[in-house]
PDB file of N, CA and C in Angstrom:
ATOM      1  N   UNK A   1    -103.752   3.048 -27.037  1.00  0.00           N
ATOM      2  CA  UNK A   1    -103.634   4.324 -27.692  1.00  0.00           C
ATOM      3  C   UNK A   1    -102.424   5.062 -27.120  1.00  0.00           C
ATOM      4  N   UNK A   2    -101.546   5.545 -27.862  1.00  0.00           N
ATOM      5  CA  UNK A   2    -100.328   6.870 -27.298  1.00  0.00           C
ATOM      6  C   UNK A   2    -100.386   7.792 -28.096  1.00  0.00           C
ATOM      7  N   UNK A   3    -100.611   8.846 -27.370  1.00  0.00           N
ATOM      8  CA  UNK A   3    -100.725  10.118 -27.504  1.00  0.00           C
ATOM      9  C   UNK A   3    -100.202  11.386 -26.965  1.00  0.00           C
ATOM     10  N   UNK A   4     -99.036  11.829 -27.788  1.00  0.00           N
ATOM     11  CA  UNK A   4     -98.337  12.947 -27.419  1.00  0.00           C
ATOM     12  C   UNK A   4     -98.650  13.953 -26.420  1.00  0.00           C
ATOM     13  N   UNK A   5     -98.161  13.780 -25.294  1.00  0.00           N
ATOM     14  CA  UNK A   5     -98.661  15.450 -24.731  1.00  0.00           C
ATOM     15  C   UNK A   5     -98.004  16.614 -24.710  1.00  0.00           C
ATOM     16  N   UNK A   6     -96.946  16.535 -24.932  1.00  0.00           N
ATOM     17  CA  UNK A   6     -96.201  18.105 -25.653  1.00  0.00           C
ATOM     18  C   UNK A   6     -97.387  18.920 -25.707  1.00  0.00           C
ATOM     19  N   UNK A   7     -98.021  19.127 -26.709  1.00  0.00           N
ATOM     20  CA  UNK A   7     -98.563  20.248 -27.068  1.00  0.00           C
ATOM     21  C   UNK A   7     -99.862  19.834 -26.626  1.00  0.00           C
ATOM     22  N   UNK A   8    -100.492  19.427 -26.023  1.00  0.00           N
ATOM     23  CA  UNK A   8    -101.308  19.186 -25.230  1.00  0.00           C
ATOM     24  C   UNK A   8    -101.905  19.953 -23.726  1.00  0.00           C
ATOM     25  N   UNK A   9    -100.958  20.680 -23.131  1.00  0.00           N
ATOM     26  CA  UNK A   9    -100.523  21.225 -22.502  1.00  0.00           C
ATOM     27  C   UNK A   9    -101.532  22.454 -21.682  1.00  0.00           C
ATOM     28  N   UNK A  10    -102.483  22.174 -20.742  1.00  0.00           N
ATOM     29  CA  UNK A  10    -103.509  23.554 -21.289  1.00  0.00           C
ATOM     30  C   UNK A  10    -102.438  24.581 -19.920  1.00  0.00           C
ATOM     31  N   UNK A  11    -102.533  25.749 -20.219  1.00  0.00           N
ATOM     32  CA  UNK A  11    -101.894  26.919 -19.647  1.00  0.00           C
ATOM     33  C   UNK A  11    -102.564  26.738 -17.849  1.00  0.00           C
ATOM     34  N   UNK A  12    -103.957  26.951 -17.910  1.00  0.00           N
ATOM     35  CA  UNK A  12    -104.443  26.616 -16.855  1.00  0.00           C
ATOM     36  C   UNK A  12    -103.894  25.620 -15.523  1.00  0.00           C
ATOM     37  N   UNK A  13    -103.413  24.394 -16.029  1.00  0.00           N
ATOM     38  CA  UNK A  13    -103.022  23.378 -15.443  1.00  0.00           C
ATOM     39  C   UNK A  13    -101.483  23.335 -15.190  1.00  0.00           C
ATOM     40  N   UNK A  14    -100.815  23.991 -16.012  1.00  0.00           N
ATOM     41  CA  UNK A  14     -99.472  23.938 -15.537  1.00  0.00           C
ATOM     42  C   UNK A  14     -99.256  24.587 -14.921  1.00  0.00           C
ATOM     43  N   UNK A  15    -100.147  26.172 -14.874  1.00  0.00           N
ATOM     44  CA  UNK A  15    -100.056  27.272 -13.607  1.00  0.00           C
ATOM     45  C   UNK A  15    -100.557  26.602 -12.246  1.00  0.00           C
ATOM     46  N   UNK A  16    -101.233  25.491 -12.200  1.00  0.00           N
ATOM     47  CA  UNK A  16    -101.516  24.669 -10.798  1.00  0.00           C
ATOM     48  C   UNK A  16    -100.817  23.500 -11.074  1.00  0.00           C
ATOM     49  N   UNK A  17     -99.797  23.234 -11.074  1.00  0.00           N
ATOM     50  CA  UNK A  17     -98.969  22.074 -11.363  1.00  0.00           C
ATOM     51  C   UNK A  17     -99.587  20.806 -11.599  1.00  0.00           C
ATOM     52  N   UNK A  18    -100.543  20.339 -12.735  1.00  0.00           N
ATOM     53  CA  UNK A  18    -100.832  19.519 -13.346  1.00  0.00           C
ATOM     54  C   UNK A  18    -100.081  19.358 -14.599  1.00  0.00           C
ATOM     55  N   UNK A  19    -100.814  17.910 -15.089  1.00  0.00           N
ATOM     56  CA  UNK A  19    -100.368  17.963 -16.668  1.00  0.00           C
ATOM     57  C   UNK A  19    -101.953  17.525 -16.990  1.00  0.00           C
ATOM     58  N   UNK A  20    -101.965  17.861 -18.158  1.00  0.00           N
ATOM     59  CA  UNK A  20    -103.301  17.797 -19.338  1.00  0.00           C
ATOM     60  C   UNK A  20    -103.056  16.056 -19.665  1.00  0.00           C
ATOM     61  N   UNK A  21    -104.331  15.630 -19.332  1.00  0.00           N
ATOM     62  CA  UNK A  21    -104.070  14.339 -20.102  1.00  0.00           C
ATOM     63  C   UNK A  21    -104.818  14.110 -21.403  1.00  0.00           C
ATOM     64  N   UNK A  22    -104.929  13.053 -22.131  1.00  0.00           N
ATOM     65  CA  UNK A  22    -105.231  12.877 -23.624  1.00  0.00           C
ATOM     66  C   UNK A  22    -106.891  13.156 -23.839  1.00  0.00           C
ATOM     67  N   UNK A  23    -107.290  12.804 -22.366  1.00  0.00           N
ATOM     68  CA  UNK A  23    -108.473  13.181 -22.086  1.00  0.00           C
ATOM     69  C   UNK A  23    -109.024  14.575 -22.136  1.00  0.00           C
ATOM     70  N   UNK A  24    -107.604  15.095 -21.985  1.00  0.00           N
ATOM     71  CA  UNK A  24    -108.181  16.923 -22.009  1.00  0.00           C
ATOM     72  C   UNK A  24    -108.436  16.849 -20.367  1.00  0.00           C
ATOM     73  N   UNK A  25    -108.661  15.846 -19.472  1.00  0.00           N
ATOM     74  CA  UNK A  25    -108.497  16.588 -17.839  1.00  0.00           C
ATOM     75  C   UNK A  25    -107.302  16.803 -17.357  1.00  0.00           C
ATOM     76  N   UNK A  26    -107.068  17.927 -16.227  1.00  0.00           N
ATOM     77  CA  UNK A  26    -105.902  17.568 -15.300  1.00  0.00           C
ATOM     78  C   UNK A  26    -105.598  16.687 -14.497  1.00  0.00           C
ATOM     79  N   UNK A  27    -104.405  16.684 -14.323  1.00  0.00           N
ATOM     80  CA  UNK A  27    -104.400  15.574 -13.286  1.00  0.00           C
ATOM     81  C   UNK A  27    -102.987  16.535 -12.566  1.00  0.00           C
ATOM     82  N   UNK A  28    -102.829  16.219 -11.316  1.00  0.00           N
ATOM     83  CA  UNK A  28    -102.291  16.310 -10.054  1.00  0.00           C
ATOM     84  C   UNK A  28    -101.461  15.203  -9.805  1.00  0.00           C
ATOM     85  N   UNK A  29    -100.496  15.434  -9.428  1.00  0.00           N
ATOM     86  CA  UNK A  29     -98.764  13.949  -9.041  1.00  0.00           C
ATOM     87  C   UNK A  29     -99.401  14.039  -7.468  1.00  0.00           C
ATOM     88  N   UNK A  30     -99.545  12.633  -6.960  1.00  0.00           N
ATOM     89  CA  UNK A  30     -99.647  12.751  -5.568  1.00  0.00           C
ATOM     90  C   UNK A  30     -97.905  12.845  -4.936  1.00  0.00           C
ATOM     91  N   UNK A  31     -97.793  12.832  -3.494  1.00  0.00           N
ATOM     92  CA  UNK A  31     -96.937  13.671  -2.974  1.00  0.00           C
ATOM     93  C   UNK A  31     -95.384  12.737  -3.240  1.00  0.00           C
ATOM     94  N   UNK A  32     -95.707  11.081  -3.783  1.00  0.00           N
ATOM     95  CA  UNK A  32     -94.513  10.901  -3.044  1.00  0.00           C
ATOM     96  C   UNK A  32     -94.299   9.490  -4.585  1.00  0.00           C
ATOM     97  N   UNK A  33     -93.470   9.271  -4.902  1.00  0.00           N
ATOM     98  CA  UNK A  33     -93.152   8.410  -5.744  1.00  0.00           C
ATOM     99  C   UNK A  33     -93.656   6.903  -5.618  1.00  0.00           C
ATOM    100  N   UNK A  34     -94.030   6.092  -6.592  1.00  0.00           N
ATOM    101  CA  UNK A  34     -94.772   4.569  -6.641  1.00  0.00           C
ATOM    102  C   UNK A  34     -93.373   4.029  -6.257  1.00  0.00           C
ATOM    103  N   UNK A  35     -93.704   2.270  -5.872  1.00  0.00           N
ATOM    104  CA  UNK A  35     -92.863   1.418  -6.206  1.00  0.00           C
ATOM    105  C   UNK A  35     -93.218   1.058  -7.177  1.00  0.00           C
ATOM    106  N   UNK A  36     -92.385   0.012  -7.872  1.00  0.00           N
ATOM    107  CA  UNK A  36     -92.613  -0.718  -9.459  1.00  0.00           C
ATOM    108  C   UNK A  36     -93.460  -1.449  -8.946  1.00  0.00           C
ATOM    109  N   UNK A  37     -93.611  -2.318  -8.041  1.00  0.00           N
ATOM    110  CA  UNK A  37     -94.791  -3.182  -7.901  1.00  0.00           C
ATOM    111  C   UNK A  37     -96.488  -2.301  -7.915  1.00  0.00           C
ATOM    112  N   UNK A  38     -96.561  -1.127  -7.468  1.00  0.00           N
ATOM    113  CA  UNK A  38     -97.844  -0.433  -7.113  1.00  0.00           C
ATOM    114  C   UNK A  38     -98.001  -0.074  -8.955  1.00  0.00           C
ATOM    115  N   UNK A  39     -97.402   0.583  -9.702  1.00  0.00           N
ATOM    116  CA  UNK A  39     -97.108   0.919 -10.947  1.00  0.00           C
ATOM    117  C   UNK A  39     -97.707  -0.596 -11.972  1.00  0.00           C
ATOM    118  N   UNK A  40     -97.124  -2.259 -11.530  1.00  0.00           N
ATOM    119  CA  UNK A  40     -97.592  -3.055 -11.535  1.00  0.00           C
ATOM    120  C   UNK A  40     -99.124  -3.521 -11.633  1.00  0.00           C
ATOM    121  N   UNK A  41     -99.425  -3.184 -10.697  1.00  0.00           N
ATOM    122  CA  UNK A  41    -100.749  -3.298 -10.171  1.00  0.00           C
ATOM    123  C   UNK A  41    -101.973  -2.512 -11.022  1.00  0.00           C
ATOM    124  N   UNK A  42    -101.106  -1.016 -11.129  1.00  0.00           N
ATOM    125  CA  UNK A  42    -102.411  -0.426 -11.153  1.00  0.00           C
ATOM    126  C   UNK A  42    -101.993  -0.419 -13.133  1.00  0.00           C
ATOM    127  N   UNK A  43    -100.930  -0.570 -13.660  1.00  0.00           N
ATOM    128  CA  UNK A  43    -101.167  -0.868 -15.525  1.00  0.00           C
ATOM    129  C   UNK A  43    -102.221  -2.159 -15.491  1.00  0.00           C
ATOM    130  N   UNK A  44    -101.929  -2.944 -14.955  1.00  0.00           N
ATOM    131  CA  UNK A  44    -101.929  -4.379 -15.294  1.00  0.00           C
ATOM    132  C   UNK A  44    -103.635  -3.734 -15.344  1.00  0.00           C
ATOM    133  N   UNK A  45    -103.976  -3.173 -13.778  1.00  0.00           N
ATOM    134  CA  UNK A  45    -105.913  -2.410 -14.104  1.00  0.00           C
ATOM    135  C   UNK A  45    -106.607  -1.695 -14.607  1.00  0.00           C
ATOM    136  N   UNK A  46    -105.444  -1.422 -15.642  1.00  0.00           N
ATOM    137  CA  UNK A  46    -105.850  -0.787 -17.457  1.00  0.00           C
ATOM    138  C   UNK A  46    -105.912   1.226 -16.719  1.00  0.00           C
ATOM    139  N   UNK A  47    -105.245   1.198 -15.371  1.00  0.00           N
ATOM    140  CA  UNK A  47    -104.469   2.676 -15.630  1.00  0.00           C
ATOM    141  C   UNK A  47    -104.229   3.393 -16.732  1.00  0.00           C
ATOM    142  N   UNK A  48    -104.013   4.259 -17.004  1.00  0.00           N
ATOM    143  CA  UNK A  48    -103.239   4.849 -18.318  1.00  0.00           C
ATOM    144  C   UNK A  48    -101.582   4.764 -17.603  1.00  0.00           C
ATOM    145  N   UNK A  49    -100.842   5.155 -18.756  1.00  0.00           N
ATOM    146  CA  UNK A  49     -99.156   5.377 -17.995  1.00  0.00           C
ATOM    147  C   UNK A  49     -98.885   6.653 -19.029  1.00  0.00           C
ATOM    148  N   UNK A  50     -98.520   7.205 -18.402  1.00  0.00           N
ATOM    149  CA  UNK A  50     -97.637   8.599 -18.792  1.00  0.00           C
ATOM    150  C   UNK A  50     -96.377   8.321 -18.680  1.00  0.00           C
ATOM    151  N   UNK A  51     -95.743   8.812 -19.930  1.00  0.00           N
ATOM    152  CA  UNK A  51     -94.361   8.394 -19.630  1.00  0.00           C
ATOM    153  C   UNK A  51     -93.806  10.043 -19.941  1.00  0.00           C
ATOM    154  N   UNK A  52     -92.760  10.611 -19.258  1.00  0.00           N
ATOM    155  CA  UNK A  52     -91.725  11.219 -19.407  1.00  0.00           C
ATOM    156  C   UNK A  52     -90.788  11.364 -19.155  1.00  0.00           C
ATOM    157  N   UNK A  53     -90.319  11.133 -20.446  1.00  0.00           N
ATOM    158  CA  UNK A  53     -88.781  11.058 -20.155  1.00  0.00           C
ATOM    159  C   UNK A  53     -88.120  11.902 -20.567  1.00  0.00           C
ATOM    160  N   UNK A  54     -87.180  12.701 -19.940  1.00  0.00           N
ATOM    161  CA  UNK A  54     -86.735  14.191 -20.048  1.00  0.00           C
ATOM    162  C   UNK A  54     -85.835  13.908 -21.300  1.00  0.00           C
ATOM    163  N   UNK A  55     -85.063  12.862 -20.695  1.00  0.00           N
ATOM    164  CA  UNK A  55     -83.891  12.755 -21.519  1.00  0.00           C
ATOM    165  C   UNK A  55     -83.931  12.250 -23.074  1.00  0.00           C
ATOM    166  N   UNK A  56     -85.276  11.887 -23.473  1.00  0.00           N
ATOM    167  CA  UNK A  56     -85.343  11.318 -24.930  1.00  0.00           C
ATOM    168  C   UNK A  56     -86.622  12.427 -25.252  1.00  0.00           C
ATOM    169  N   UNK A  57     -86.869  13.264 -24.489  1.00  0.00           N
ATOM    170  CA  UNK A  57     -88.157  14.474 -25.128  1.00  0.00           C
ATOM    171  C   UNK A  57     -89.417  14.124 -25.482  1.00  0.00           C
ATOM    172  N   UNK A  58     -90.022  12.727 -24.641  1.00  0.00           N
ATOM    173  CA  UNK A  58     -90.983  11.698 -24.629  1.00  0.00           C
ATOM    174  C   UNK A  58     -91.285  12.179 -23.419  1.00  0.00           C
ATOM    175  N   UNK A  59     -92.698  12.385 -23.565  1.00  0.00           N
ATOM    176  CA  UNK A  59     -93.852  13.073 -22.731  1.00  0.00           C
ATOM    177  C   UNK A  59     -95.332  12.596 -23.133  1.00  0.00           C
ATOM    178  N   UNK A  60     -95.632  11.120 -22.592  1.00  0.00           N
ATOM    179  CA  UNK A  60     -97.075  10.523 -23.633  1.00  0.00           C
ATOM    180  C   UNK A  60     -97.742   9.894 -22.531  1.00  0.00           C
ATOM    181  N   UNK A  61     -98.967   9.848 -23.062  1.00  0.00           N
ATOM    182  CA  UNK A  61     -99.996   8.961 -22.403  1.00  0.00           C
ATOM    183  C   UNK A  61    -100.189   7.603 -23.170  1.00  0.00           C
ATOM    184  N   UNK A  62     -99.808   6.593 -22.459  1.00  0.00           N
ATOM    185  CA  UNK A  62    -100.387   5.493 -23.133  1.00  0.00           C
ATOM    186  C   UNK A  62    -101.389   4.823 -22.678  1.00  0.00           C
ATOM    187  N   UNK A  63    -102.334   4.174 -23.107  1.00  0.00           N
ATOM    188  CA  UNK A  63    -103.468   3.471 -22.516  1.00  0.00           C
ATOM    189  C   UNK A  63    -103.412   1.627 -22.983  1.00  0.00           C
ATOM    190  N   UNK A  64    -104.539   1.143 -22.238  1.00  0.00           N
ATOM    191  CA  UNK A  64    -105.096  -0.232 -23.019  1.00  0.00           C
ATOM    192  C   UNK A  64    -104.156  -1.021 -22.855  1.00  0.00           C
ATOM    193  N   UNK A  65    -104.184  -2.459 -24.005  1.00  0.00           N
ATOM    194  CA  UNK A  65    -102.746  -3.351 -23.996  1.00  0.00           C
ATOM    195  C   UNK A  65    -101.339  -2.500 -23.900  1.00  0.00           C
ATOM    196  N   UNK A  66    -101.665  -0.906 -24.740  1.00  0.00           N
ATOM    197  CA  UNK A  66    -100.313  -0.961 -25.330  1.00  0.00           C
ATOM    198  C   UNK A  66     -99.183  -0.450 -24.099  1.00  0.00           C
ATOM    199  N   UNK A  67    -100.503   0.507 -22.994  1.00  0.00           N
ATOM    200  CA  UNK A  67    -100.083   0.575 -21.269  1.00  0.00           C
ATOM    201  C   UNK A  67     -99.019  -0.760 -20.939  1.00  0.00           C
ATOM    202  N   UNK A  68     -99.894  -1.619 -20.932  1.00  0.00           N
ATOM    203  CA  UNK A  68     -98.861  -2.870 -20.332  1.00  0.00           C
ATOM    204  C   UNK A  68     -97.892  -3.015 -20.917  1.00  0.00           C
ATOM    205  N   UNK A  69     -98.097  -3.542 -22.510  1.00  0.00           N
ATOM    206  CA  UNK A  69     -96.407  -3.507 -23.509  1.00  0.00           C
ATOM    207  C   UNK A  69     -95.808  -2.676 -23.079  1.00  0.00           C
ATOM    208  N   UNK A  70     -96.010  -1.174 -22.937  1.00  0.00           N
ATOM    209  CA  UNK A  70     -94.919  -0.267 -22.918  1.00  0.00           C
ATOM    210  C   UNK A  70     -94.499  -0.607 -21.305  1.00  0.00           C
ATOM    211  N   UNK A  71     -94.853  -0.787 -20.366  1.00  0.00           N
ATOM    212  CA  UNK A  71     -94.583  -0.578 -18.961  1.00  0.00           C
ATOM    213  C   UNK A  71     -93.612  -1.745 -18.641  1.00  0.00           C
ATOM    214  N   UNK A  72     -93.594  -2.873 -19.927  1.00  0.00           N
ATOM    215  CA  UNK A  72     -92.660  -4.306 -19.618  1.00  0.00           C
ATOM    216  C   UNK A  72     -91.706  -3.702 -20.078  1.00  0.00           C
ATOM    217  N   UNK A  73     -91.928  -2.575 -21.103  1.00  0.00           N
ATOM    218  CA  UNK A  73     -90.832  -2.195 -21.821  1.00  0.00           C
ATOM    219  C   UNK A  73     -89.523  -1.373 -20.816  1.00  0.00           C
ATOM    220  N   UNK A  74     -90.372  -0.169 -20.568  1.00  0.00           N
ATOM    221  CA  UNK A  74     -89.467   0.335 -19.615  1.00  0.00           C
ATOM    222  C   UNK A  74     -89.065   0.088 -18.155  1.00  0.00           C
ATOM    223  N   UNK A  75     -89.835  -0.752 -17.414  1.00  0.00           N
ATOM    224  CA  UNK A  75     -89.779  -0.759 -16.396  1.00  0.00           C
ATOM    225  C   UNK A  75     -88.478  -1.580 -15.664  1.00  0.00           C
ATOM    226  N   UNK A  76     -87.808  -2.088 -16.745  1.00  0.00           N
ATOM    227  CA  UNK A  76     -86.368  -2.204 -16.598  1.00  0.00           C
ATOM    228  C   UNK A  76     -85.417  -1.219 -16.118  1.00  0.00           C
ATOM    229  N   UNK A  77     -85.805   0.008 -15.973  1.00  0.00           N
ATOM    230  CA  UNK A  77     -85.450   1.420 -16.224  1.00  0.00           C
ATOM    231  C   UNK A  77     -85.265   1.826 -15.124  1.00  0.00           C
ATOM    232  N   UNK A  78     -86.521   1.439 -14.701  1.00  0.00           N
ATOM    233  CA  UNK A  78     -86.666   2.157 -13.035  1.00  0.00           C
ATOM    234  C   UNK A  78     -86.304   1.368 -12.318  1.00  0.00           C
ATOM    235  N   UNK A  79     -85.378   2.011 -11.516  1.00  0.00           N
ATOM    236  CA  UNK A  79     -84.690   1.081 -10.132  1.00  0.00           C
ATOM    237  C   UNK A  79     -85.299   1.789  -8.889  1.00  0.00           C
ATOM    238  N   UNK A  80     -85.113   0.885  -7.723  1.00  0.00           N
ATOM    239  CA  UNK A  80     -85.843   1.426  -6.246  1.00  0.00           C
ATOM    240  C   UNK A  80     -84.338   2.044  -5.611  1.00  0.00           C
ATOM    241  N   UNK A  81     -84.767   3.054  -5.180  1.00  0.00           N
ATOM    242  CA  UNK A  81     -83.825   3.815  -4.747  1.00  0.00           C
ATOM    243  C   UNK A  81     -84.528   4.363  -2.861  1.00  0.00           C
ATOM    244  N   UNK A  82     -84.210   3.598  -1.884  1.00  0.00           N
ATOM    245  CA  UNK A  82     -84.978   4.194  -0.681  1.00  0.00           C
ATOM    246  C   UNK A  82     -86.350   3.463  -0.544  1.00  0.00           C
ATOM    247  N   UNK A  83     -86.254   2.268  -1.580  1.00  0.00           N
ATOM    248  CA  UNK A  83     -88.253   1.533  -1.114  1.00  0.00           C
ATOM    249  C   UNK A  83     -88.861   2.930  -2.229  1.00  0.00           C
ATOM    250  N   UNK A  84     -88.313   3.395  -3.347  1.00  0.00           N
ATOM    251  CA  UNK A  84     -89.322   4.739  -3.822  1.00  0.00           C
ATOM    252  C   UNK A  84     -88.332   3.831  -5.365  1.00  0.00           C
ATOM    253  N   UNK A  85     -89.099   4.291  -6.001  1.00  0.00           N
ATOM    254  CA  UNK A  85     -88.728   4.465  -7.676  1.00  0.00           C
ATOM    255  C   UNK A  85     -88.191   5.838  -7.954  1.00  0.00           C
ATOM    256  N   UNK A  86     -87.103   5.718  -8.875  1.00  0.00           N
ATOM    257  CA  UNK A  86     -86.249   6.553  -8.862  1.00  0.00           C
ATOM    258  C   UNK A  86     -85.784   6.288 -10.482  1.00  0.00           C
ATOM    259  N   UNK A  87     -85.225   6.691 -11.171  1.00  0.00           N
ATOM    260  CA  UNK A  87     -85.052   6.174 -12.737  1.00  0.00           C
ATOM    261  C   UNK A  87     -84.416   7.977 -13.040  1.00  0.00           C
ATOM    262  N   UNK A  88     -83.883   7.451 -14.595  1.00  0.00           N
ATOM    263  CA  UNK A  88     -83.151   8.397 -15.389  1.00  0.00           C
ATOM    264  C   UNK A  88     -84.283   9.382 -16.174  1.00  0.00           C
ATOM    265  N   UNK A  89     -85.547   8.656 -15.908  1.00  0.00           N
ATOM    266  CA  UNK A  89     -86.581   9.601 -16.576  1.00  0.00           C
ATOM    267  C   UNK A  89     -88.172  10.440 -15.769  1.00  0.00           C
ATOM    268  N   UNK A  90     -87.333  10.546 -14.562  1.00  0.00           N
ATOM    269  CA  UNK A  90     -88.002  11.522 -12.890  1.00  0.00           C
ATOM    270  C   UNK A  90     -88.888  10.524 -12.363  1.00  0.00           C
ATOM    271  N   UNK A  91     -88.837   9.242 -12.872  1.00  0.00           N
ATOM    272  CA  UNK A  91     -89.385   8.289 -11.656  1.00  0.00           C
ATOM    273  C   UNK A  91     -90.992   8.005 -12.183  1.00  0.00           C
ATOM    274  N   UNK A  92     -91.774   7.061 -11.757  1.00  0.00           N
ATOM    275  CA  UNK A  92     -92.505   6.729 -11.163  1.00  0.00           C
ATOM    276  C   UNK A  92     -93.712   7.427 -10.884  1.00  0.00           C
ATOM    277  N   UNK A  93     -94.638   8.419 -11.196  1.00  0.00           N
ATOM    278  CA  UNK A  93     -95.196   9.077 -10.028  1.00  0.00           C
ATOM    279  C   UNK A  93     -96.885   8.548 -10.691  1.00  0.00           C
ATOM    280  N   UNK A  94     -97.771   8.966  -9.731  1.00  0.00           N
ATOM    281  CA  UNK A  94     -98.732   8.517  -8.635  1.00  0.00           C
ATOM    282  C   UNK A  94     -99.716   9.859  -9.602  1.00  0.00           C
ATOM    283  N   UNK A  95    -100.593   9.569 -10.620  1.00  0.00           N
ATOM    284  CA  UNK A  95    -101.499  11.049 -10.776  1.00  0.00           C
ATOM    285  C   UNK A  95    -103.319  10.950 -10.445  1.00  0.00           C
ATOM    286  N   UNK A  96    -103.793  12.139 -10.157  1.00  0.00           N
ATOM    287  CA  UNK A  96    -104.996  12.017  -9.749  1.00  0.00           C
ATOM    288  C   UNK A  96    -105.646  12.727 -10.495  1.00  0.00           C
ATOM    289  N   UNK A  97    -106.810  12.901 -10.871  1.00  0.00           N
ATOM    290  CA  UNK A  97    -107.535  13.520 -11.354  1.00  0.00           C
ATOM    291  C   UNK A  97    -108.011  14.685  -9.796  1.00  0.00           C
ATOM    292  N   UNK A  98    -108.253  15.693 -10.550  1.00  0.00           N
ATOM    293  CA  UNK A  98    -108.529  17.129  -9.832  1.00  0.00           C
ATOM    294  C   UNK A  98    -107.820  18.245 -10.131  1.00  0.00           C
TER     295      UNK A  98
END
């Protein structure tokens, strides 16, 4: 499933620096950027992936197979910069529910 989060957005959560997921919960970026291999790991264990990318105005949740398709897709993208993921579209990051 992908599903826009643009307007998704609840006011609540961005005033505590979350983003709204498709689920309607927040979620929280932990402190420090994935490698592609951890990112690896945890699509391949049917994770969701959020993608945003500033620069194409793509801001989505993807889930299921289409998680993995999309993550072969871009993950060309992201290069390691420092042992951290680093990319043209803010990287990599790590979200939690809370």
């Amino acid at each position: 499933m992908r599903v826009d989060l643009g307007d998704r957005q609840r006011t609540e959560h961005q005033d505590q620096g979350k983003i709204t997921g498709a689920d309607g919960q927040g979620y929280a970026r932990r402190g420090t950027k994935a490698k592609r291999s951890v990112a690896d790991g945890l699509v391949a264990g049917g994770a969701p992936l959020v993608l945003d990318m500033y620069s194409r105005g793509q801001f989505e949740w993807v889930d299921g197979d289409e998680a993995i398709h999309t993550w072969a897709n871009v993950r060309p993208y992201v290069k390691h910069h420092h042992d951290h993921v680093s990319t043209r579209c803010r990287g990599v990051h790590l979200f939690q529910m809370g």
